[in-house]
Protein backbone atom coordinates (compact mmCIF):
# COMPACT_ATOMS: atom_id res chain seq x y z
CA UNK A 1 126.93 76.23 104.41
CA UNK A 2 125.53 79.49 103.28
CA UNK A 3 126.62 82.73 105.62
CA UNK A 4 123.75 84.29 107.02
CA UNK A 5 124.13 87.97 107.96
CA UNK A 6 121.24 89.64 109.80
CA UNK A 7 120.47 93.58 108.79
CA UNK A 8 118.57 95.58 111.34
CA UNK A 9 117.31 99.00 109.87
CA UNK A 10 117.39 101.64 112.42
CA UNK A 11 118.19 104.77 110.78
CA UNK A 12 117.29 103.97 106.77
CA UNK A 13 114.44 102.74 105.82
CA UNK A 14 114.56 99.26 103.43
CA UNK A 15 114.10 101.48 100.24
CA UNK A 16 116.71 103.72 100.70
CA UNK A 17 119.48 100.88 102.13
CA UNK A 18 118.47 97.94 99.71
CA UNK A 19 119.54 99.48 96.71
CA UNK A 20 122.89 100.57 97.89
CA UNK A 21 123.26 96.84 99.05
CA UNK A 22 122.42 96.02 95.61
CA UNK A 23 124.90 98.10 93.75
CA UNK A 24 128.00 96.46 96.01
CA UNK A 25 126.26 93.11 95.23
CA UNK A 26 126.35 94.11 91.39
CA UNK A 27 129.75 95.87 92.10
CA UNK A 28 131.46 92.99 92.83
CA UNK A 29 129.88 91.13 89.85
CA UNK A 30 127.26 88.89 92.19
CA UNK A 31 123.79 87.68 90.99
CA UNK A 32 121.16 88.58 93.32
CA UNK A 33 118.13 87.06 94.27
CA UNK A 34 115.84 89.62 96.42
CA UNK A 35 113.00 87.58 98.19
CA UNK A 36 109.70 89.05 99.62
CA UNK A 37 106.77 87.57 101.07
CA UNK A 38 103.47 89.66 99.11
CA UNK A 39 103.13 90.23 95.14
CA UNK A 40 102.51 94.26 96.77
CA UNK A 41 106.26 94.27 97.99
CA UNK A 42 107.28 92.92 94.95
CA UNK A 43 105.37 95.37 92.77
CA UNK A 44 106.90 97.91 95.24
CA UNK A 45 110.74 96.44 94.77
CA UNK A 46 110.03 96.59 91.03
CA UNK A 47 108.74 100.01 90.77
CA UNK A 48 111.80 101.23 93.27
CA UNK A 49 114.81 99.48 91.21
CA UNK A 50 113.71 101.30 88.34
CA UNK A 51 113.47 104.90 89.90
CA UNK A 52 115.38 104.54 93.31
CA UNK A 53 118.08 107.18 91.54
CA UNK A 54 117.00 109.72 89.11
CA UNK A 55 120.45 109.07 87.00
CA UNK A 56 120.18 105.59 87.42
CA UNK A 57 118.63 101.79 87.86
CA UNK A 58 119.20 98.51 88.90
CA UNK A 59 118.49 95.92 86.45
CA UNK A 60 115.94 93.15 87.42
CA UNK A 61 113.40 91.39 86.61
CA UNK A 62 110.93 88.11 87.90
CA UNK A 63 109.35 85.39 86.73
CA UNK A 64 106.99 87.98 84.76
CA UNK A 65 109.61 88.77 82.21
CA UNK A 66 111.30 86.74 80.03
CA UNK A 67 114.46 84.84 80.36
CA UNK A 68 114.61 85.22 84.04
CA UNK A 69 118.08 82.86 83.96
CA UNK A 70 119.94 85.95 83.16
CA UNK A 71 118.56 88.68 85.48
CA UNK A 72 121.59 90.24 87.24
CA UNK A 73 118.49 90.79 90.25
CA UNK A 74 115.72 88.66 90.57
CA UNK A 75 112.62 89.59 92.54
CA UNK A 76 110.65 86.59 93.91
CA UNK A 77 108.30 85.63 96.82
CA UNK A 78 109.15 82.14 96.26
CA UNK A 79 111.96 79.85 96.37
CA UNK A 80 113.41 80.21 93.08
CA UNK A 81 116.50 81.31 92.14
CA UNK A 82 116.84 81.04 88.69
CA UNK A 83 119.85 83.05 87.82
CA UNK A 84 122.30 81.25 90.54
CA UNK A 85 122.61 83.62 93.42
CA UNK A 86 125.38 84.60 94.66
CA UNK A 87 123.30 86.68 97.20
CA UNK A 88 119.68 86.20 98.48
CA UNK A 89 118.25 89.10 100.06
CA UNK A 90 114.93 88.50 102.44
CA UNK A 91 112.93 91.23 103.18
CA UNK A 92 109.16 91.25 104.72
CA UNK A 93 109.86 88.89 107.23
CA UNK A 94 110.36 86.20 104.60
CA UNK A 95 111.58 82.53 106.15
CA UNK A 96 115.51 81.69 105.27
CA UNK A 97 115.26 77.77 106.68
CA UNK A 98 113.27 76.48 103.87
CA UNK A 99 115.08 78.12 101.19
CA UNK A 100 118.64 77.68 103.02
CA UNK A 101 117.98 73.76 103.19
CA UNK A 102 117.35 73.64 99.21
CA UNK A 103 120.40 73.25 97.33
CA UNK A 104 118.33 74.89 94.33
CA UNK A 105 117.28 77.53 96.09
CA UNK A 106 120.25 78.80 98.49
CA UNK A 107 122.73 81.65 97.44
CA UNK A 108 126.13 80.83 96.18
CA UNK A 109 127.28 83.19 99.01
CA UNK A 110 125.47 84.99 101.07
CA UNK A 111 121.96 84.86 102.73
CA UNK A 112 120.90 88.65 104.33
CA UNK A 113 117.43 89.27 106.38
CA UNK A 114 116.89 92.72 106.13
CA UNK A 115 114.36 93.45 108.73
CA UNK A 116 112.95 96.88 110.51
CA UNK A 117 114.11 97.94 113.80
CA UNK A 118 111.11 100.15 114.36
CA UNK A 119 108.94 97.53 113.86
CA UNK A 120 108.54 94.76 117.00
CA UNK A 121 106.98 91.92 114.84
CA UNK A 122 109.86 92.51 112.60
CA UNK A 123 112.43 92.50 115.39
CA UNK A 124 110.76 89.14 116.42
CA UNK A 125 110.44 87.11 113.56
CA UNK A 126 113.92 88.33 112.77
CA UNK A 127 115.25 86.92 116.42
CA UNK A 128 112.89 83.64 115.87
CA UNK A 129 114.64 83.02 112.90
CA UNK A 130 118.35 83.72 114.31
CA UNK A 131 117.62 80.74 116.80
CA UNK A 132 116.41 78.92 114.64
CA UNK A 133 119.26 79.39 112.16
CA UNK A 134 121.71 78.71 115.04
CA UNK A 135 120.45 75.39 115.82
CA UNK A 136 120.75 74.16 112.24
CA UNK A 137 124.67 75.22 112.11
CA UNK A 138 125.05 78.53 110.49
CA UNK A 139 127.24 80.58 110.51
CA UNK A 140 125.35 84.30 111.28
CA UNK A 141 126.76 87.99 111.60
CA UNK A 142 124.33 91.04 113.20
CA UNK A 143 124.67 94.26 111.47
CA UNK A 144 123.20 97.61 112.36
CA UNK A 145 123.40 100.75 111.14
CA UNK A 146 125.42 103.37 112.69
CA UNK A 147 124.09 106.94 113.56
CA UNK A 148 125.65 107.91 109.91
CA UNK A 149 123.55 104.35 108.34
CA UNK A 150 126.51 103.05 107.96
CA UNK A 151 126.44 99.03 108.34
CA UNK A 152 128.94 98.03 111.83
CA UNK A 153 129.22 93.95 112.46
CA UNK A 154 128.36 93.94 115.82
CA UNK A 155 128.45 89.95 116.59
């Protein structure tokens, strides 16, 4: 079964701690799937991987582009995971269950809900979906930044 490690943002917001996430993912030679639940945060995601670092970018792409198979990161609000995850990122509240219980559709590695700590229907759906997760065997970490937004395990 899949890990499941839960990311509560406290100090950075998701645009500023996603792509750092992303470059260890890519670091460490891991495809990524990054899964969102509105085309808007997806447009958003898209338009930040390109420009998050004026020296720099993440290479991505989504079902948009062509040959999504080989997209180190692929941005979806769906289940698919074209280029074989190693690492499935869920932002916007988006469910893990469904995609967790698809063989197609789970990470190789890693599942991570990134979800805001300044936000209470955030913090909810996030909890919802930790009891849920427990209850259907998974294994699941907590993570929160520290006051210097760096990530501690904290259970």
């Amino acid at each position: 079964m899949t890990d499941v490690w839960f990311y509560h943002l406290q100090r950075l917001p998701l645009e500023s701690a996603l792509p750092k996430l992303l470059e260890l993912s890519l670091a460490r030679d891991w495809r990524v799937v990054v899964q969102a639940t509105s085309a808007r945060r997806l447009e958003a995601l898209d338009d930040l991987l390109w420009s998050y670092a004026g020296e720099s970018f993440l290479p991505h792409g989504s079902a948009k582009d062509d040959d999504p198979e080989t997209q180190p990161i692929f941005l979806t609000i769906g289940r698919d995971n074209p280029n074989h995850a190693h690492v499935r990122f869920f932002v916007e509240n988006a469910e893990l269950s469904p995609v967790l219980a698809d063989p197609a559709s789970a990470p190789e590695e890693r599942a991570i809900l990134m979800f805001d700590g300044n936000d209470e229907a955030a913090v909810l759906a996030a909890r919802a979906q930790w009891r849920q997760l427990k209850t259907e065997g998974h294994t699941l970490s907590y993570w929160r930044q520290s006051e210097e937004g760096k990530w501690e395990k904290q259970a």
